[in-house]
PDB file of N, CA and C in Angstrom:
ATOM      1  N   UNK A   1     148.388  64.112 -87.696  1.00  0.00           N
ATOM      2  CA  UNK A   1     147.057  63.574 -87.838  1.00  0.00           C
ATOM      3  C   UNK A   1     146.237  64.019 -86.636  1.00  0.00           C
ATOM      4  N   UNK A   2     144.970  64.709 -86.554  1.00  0.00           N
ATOM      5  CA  UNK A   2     143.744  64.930 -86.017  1.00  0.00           C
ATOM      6  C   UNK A   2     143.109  63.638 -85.346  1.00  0.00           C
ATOM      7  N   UNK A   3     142.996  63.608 -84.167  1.00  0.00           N
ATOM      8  CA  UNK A   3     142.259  62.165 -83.938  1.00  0.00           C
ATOM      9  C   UNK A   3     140.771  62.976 -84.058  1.00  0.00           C
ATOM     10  N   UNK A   4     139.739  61.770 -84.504  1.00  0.00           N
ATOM     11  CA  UNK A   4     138.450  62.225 -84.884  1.00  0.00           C
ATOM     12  C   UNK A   4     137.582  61.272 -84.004  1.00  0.00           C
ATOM     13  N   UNK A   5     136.468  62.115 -83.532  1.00  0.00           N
ATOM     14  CA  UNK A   5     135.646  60.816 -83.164  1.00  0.00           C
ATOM     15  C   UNK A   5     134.093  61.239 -83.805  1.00  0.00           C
ATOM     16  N   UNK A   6     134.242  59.629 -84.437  1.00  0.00           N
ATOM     17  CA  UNK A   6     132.112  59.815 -85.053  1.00  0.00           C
ATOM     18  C   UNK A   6     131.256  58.917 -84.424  1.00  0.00           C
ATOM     19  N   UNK A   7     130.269  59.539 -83.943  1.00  0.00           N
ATOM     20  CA  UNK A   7     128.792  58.985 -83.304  1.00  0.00           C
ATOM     21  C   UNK A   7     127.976  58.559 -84.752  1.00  0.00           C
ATOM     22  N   UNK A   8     128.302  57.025 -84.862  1.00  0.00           N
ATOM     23  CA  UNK A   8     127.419  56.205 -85.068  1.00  0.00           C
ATOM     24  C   UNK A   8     126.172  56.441 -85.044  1.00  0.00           C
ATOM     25  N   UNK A   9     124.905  56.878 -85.752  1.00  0.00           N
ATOM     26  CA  UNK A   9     123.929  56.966 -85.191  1.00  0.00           C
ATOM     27  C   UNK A   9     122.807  55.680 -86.103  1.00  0.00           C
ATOM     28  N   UNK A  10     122.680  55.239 -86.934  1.00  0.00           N
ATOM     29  CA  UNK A  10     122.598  54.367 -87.924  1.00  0.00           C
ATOM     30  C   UNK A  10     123.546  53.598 -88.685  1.00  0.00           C
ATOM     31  N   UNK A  11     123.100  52.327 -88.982  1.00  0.00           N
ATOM     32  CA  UNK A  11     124.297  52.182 -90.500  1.00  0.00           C
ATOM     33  C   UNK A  11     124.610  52.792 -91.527  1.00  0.00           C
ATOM     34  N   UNK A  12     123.757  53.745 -91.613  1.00  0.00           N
ATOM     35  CA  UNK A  12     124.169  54.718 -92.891  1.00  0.00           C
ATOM     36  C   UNK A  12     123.289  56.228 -92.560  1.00  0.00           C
ATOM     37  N   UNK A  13     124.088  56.740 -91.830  1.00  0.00           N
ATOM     38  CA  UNK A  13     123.513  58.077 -91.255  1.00  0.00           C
ATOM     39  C   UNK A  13     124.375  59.407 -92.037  1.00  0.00           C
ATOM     40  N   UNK A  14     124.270  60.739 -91.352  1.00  0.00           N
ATOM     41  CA  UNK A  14     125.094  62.166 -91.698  1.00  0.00           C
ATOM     42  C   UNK A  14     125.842  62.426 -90.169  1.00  0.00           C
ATOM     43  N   UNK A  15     126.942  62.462 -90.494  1.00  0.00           N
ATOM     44  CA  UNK A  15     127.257  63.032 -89.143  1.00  0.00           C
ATOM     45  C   UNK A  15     128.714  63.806 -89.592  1.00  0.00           C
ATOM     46  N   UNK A  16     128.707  64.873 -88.408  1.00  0.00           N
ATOM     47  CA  UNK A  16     129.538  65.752 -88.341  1.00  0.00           C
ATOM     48  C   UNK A  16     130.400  65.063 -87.436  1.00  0.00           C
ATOM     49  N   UNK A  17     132.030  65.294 -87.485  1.00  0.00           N
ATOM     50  CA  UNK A  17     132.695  65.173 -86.439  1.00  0.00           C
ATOM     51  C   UNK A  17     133.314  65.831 -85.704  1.00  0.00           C
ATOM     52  N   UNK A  18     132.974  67.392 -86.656  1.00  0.00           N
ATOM     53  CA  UNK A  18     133.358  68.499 -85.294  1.00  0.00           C
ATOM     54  C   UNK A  18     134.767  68.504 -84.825  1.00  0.00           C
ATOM     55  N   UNK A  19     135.676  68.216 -85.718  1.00  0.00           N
ATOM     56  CA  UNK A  19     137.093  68.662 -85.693  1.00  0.00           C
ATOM     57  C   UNK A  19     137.599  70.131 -86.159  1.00  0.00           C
ATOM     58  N   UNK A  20     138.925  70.255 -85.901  1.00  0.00           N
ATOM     59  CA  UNK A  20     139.191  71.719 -86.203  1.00  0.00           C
ATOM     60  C   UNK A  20     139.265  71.832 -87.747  1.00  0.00           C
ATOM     61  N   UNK A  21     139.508  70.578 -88.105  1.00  0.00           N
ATOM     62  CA  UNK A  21     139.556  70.966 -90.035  1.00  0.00           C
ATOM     63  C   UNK A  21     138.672  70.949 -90.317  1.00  0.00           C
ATOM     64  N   UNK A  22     137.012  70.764 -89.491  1.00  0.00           N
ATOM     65  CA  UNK A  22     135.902  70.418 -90.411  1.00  0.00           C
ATOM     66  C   UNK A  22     134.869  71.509 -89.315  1.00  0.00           C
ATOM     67  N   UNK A  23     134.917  72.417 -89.332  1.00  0.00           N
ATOM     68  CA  UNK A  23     134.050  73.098 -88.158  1.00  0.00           C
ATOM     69  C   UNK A  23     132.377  73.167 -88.562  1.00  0.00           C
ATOM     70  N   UNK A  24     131.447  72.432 -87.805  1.00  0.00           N
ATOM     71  CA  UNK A  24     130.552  72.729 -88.100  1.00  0.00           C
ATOM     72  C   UNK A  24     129.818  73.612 -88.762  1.00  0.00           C
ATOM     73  N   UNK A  25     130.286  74.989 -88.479  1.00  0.00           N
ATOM     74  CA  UNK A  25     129.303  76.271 -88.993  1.00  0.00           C
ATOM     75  C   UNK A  25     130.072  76.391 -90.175  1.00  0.00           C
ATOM     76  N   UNK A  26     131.226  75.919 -90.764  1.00  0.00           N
ATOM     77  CA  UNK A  26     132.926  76.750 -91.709  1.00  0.00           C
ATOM     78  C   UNK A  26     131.925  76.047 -93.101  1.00  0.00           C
ATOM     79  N   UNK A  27     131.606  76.943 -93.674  1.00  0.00           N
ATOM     80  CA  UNK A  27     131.203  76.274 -95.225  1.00  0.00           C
ATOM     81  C   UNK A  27     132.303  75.764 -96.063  1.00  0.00           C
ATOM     82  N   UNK A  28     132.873  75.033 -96.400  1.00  0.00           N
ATOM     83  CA  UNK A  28     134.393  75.052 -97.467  1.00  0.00           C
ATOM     84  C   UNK A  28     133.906  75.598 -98.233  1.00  0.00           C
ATOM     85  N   UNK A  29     135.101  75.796 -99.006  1.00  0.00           N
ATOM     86  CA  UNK A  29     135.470  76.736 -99.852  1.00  0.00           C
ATOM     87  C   UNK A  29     135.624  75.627-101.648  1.00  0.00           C
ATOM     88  N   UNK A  30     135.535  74.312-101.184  1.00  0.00           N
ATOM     89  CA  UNK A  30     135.160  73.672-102.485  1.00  0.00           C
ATOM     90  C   UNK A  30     134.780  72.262-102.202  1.00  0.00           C
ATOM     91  N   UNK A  31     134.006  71.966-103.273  1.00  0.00           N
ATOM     92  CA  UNK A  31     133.122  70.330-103.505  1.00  0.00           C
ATOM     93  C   UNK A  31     134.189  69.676-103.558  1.00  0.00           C
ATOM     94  N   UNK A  32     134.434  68.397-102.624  1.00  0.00           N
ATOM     95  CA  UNK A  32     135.376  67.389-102.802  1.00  0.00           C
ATOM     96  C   UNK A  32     134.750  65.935-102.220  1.00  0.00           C
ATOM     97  N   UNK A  33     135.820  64.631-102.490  1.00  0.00           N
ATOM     98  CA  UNK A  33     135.106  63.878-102.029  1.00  0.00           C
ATOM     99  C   UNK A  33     136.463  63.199-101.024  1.00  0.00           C
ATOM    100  N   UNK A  34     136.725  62.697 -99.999  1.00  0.00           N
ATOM    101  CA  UNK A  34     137.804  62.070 -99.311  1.00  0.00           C
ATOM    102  C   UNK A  34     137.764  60.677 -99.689  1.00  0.00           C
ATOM    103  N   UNK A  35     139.129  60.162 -99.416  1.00  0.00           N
ATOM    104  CA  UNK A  35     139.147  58.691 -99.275  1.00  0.00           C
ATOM    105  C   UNK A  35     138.302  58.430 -98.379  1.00  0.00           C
ATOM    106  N   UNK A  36     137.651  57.039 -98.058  1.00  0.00           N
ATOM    107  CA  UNK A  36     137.034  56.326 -97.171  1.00  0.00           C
ATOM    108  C   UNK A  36     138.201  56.149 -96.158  1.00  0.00           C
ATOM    109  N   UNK A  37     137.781  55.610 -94.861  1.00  0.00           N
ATOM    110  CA  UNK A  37     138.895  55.564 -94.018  1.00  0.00           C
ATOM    111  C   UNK A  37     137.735  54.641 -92.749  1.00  0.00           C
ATOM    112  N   UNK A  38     138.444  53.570 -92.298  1.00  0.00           N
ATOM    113  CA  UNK A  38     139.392  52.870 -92.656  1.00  0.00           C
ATOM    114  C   UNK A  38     139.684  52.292 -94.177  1.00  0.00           C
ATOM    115  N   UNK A  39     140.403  52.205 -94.974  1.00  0.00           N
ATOM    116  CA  UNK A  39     140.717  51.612 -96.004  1.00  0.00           C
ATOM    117  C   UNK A  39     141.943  50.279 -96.229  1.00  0.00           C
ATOM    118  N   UNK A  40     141.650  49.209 -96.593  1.00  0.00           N
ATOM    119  CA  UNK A  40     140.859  48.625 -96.116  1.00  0.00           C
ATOM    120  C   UNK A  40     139.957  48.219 -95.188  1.00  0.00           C
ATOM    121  N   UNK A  41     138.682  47.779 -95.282  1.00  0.00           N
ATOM    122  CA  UNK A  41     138.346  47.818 -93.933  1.00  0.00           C
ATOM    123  C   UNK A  41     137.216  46.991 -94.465  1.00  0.00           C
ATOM    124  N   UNK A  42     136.789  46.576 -93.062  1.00  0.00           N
ATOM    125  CA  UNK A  42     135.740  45.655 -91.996  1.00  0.00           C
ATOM    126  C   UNK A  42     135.372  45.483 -90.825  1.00  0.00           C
ATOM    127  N   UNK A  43     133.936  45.702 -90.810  1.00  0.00           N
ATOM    128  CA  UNK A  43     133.157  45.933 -91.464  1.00  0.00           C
ATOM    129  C   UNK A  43     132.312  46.871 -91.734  1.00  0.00           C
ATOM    130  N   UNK A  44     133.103  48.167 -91.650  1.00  0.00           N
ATOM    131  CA  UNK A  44     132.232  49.298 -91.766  1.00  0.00           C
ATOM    132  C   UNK A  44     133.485  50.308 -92.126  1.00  0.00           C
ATOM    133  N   UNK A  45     133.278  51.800 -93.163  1.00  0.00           N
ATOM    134  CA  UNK A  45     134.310  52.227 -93.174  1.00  0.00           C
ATOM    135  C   UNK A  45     133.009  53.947 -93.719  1.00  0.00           C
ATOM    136  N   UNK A  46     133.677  54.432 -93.296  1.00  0.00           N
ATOM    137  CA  UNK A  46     133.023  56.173 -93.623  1.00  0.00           C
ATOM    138  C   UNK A  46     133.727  56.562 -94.385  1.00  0.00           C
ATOM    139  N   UNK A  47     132.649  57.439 -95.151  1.00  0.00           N
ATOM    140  CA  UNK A  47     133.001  58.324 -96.892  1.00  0.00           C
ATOM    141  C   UNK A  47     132.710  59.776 -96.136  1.00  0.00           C
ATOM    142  N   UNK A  48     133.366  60.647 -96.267  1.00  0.00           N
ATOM    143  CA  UNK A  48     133.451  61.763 -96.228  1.00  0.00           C
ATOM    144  C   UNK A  48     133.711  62.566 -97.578  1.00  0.00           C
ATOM    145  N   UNK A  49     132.483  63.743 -97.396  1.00  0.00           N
ATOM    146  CA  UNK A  49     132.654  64.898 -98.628  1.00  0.00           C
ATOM    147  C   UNK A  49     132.503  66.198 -98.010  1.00  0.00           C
ATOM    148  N   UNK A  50     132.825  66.992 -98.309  1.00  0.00           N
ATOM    149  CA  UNK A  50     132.540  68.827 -98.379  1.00  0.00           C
ATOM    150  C   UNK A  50     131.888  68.771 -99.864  1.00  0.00           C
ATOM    151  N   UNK A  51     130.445  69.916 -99.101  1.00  0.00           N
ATOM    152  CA  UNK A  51     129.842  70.753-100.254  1.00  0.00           C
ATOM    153  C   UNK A  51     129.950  71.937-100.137  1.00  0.00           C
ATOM    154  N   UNK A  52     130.324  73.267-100.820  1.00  0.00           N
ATOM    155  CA  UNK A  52     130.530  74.283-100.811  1.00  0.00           C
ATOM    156  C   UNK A  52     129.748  75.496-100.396  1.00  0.00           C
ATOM    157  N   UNK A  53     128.370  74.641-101.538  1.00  0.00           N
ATOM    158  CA  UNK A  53     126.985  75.234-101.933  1.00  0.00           C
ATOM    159  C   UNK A  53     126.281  73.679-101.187  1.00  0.00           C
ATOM    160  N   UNK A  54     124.735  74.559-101.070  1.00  0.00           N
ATOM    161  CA  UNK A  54     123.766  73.065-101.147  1.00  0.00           C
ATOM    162  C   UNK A  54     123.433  72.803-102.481  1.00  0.00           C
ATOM    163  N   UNK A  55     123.157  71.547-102.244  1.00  0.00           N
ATOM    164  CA  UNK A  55     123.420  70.594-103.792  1.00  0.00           C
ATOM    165  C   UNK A  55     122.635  69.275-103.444  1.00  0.00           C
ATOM    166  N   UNK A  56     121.976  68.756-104.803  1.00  0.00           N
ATOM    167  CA  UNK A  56     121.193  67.401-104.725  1.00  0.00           C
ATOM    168  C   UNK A  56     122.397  66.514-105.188  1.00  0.00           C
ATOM    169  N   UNK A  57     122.494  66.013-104.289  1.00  0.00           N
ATOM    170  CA  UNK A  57     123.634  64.671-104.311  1.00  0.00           C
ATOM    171  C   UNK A  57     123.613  63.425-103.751  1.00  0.00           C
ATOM    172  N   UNK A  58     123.781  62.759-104.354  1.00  0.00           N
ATOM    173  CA  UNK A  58     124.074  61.288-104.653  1.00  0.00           C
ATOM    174  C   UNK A  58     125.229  60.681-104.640  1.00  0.00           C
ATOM    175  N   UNK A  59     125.155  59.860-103.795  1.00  0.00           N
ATOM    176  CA  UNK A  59     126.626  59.048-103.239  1.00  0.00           C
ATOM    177  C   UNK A  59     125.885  57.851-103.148  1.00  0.00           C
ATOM    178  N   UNK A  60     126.770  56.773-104.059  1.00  0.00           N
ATOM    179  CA  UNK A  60     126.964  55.333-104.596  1.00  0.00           C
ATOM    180  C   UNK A  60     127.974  54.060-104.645  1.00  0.00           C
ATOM    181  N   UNK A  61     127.567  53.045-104.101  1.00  0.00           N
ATOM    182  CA  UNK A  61     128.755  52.707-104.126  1.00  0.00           C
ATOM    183  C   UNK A  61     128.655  51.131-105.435  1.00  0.00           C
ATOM    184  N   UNK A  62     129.779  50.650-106.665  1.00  0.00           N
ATOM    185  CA  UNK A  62     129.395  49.973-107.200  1.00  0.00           C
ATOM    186  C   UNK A  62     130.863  48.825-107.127  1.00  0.00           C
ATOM    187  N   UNK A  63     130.048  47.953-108.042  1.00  0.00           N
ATOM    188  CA  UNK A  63     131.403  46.825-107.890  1.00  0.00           C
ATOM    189  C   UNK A  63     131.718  47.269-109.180  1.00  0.00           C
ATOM    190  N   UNK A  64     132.856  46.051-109.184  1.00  0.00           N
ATOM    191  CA  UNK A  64     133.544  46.230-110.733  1.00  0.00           C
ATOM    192  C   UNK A  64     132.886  46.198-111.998  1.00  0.00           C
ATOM    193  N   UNK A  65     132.187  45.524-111.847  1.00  0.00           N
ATOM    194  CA  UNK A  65     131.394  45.341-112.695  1.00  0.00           C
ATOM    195  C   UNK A  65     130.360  46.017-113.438  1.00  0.00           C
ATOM    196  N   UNK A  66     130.484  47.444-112.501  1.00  0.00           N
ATOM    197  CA  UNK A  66     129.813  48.505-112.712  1.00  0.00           C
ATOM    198  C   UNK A  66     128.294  48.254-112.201  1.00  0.00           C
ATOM    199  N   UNK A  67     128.151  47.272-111.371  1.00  0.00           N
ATOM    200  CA  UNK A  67     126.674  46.969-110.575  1.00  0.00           C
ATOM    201  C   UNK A  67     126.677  48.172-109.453  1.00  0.00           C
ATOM    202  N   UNK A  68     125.305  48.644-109.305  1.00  0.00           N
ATOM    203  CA  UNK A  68     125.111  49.453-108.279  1.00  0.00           C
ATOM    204  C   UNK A  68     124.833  48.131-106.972  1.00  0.00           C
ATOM    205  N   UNK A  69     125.549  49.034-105.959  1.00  0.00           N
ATOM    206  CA  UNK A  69     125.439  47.594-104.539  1.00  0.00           C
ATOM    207  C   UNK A  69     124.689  48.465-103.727  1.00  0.00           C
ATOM    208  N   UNK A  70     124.990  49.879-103.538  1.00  0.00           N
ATOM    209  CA  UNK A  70     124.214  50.781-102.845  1.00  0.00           C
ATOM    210  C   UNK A  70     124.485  52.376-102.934  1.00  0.00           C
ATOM    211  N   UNK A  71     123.347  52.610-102.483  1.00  0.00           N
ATOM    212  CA  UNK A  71     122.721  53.983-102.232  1.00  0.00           C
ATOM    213  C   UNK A  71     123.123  54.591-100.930  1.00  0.00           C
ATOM    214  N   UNK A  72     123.953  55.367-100.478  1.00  0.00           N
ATOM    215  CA  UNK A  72     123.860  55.683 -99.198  1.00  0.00           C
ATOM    216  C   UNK A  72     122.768  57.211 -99.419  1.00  0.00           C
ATOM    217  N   UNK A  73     123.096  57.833-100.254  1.00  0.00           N
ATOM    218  CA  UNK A  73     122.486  59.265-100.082  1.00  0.00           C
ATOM    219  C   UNK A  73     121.607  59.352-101.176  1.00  0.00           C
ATOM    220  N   UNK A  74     120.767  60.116-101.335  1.00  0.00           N
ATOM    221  CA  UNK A  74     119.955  61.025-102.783  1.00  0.00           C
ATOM    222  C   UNK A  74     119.302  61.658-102.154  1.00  0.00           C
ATOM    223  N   UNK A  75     119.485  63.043-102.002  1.00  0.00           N
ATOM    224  CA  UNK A  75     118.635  64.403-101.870  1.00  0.00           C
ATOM    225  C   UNK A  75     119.343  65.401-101.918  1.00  0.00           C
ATOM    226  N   UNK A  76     118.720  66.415-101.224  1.00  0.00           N
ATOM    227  CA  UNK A  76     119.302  67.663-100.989  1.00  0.00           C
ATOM    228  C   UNK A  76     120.307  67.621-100.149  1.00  0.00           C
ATOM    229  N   UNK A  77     121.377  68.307 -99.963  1.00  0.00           N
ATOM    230  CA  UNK A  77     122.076  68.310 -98.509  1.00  0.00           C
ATOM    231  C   UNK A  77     122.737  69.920 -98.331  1.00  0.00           C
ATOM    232  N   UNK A  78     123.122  70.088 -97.206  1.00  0.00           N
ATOM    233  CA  UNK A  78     123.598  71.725 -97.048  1.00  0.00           C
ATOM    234  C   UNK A  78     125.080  71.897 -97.680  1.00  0.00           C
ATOM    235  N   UNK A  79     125.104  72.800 -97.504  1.00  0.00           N
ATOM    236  CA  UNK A  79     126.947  73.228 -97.948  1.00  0.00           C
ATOM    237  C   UNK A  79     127.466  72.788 -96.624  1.00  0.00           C
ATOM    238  N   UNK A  80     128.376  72.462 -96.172  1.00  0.00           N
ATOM    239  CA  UNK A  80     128.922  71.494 -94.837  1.00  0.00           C
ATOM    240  C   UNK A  80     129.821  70.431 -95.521  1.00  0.00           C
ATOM    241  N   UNK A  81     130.444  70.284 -94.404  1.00  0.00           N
ATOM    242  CA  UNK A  81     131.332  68.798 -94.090  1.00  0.00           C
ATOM    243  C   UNK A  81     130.252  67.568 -94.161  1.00  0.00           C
ATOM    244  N   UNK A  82     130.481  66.718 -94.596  1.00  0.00           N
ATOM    245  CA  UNK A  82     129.227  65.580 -94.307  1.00  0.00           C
ATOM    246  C   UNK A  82     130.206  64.189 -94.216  1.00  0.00           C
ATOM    247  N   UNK A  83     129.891  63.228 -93.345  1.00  0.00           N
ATOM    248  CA  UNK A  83     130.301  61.867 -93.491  1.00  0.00           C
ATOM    249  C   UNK A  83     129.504  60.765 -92.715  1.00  0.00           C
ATOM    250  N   UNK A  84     129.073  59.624 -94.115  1.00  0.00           N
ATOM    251  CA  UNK A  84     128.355  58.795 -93.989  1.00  0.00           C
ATOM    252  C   UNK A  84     129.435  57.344 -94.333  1.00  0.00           C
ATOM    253  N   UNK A  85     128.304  56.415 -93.243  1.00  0.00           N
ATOM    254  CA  UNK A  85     129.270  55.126 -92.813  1.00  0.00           C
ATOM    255  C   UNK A  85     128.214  54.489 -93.682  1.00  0.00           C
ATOM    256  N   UNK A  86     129.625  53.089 -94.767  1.00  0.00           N
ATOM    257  CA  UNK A  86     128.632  51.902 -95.325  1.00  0.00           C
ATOM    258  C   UNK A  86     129.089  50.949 -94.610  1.00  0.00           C
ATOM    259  N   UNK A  87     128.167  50.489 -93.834  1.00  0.00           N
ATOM    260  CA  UNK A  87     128.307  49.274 -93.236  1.00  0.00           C
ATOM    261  C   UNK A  87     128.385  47.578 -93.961  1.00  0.00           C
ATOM    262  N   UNK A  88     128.867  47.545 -94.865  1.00  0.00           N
ATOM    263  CA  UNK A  88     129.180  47.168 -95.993  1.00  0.00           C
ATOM    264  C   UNK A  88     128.107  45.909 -96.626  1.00  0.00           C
ATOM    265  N   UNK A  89     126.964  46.420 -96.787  1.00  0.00           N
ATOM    266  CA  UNK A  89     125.918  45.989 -97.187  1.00  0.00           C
ATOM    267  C   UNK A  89     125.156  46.748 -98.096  1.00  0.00           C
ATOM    268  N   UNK A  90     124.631  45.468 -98.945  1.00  0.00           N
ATOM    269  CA  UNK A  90     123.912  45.914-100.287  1.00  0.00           C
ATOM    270  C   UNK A  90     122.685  46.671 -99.900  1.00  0.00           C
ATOM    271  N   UNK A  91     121.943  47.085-100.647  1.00  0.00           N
ATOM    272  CA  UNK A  91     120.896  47.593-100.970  1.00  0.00           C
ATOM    273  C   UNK A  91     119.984  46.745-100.280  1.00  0.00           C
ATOM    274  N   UNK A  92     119.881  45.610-100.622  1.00  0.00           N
ATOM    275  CA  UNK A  92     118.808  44.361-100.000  1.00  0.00           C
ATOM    276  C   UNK A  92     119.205  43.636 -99.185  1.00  0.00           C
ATOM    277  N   UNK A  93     119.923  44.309 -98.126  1.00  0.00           N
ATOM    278  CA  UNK A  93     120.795  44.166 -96.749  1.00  0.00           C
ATOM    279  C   UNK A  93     121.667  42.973 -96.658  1.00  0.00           C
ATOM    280  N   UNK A  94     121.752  42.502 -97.952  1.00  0.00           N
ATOM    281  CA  UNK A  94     123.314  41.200 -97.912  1.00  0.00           C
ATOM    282  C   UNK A  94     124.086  41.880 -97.338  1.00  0.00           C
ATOM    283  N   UNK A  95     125.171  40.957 -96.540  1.00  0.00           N
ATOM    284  CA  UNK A  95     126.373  41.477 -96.786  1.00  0.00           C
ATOM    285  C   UNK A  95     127.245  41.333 -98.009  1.00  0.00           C
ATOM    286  N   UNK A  96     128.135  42.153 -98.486  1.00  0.00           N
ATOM    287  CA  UNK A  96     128.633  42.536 -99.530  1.00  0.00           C
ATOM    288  C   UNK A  96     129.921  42.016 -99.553  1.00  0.00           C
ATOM    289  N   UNK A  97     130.622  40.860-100.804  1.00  0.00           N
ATOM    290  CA  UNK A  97     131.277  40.170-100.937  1.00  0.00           C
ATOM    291  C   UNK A  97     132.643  40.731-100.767  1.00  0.00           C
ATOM    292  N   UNK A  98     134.046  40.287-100.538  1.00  0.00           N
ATOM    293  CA  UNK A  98     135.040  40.661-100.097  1.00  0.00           C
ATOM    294  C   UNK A  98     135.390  41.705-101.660  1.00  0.00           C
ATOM    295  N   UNK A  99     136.386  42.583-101.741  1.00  0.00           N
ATOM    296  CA  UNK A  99     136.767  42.886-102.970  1.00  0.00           C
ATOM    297  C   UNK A  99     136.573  44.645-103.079  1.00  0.00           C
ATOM    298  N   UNK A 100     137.399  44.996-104.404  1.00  0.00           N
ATOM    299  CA  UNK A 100     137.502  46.149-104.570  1.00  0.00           C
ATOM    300  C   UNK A 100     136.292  47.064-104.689  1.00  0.00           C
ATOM    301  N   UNK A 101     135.674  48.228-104.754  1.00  0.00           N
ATOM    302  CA  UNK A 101     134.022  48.794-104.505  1.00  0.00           C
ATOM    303  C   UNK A 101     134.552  50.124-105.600  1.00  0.00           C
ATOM    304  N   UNK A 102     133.653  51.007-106.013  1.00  0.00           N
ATOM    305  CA  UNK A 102     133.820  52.481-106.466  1.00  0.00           C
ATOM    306  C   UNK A 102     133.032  52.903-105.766  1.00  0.00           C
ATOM    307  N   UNK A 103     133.163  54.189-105.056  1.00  0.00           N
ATOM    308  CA  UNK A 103     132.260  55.029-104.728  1.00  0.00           C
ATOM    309  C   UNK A 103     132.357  55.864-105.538  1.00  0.00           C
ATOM    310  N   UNK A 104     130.630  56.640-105.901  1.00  0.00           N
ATOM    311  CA  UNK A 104     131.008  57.822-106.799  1.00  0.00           C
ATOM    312  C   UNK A 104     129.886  58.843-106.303  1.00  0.00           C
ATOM    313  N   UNK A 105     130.576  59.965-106.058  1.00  0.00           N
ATOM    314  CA  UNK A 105     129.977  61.280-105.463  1.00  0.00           C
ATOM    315  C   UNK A 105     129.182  62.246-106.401  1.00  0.00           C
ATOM    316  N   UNK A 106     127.928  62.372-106.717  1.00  0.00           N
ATOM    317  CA  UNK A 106     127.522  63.525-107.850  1.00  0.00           C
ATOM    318  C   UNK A 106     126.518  64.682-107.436  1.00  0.00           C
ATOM    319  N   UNK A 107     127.561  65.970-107.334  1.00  0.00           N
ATOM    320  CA  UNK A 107     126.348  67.289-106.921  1.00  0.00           C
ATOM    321  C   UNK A 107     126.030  67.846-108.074  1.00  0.00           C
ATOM    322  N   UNK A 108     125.527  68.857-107.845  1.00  0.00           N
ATOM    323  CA  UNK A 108     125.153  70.027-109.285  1.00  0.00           C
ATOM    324  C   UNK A 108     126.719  70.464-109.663  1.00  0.00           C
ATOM    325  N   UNK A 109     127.861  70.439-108.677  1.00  0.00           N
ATOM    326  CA  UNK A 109     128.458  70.920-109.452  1.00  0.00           C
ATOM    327  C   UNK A 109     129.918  70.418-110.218  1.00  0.00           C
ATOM    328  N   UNK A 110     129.555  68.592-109.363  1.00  0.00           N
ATOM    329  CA  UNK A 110     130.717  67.738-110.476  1.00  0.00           C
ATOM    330  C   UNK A 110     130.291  66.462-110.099  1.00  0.00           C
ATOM    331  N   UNK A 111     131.407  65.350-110.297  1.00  0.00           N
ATOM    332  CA  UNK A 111     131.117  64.036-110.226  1.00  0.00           C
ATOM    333  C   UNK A 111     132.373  63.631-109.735  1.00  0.00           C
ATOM    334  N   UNK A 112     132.555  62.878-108.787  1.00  0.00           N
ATOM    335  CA  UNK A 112     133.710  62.160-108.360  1.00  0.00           C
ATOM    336  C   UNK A 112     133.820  60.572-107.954  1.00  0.00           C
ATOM    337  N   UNK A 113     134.701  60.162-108.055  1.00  0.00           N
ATOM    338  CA  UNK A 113     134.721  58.850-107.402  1.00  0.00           C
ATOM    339  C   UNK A 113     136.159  58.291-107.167  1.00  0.00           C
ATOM    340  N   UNK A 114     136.136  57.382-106.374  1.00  0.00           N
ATOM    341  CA  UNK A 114     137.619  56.436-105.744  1.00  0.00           C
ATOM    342  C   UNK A 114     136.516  55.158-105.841  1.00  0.00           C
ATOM    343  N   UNK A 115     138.110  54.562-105.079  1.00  0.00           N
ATOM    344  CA  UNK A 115     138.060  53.094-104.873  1.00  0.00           C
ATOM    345  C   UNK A 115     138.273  52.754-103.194  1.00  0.00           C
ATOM    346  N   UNK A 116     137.519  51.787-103.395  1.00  0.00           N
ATOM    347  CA  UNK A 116     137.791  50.685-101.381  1.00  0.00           C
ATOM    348  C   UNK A 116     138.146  49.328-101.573  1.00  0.00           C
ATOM    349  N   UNK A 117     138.347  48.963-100.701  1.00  0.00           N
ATOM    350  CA  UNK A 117     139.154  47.514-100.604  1.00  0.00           C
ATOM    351  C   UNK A 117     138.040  47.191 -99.233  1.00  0.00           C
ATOM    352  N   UNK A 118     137.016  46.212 -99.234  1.00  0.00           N
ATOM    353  CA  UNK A 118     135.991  45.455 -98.633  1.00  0.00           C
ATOM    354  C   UNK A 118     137.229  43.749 -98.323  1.00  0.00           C
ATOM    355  N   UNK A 119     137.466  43.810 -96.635  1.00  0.00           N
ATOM    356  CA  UNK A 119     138.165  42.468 -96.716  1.00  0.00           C
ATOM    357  C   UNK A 119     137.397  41.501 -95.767  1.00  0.00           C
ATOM    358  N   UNK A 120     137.185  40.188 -95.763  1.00  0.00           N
ATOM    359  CA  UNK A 120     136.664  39.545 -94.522  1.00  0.00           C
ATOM    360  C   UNK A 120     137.742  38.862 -93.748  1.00  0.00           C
TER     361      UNK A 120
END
């Protein structure tokens, strides 16, 4: 394991962490989305994706219920490593009840999603 370190810059920012698997300038070579990490976690846990290409994408996170709780991203973004922290709050800055979440990742050129475990 790589120890990583990320600068916080908002509750829900872009940041690079500039490790050897994720090199700033290195475009990957394919669209993916990572587990969140910490998993479980509280109260904050980062989603990491690679885009290949630039792509209008959208990253979401919903309950079971299939409710949208939040928005971290919608726009454009570059081909790059990218990872954004949900500080585990809704849309209308609740905090967000203990329990399982989906995140789901969508560029031009697929759709992905997992699961998180939100604990207090």
């Amino acid at each position: 394991m790589v120890p990583v370190t990320l600068t916080v810059t908002s509750s829900v920012g872009i940041e690079n962490p500039g490790d050897d698997e994720h090199d700033a300038n290195a475009v990957p070579r394919v669209t993916q989305l990572f587990q969140n990490a910490p998993n479980p976690f509280n109260p904050a846990t980062v989603i990491a994706f690679d885009l290949s290409r630039p792509s209008a994408v959208s990253l979401e996170i919903y309950d079971l219920r299939g409710l949208l709780v939040r928005r971290l991203v919608q726009g454009n973004l570059p081909a790059r490593h990218h990872a954004l922290t949900w500080d585990g709050r809704t849309d209308s800055g609740q905090q967000a009840p203990s329990g399982t979440y989906l995140y789901r990742l969508r560029s031009d050129e697929m759709t992905f999603s997992k699961s998180m475990l939100l604990l207090k």
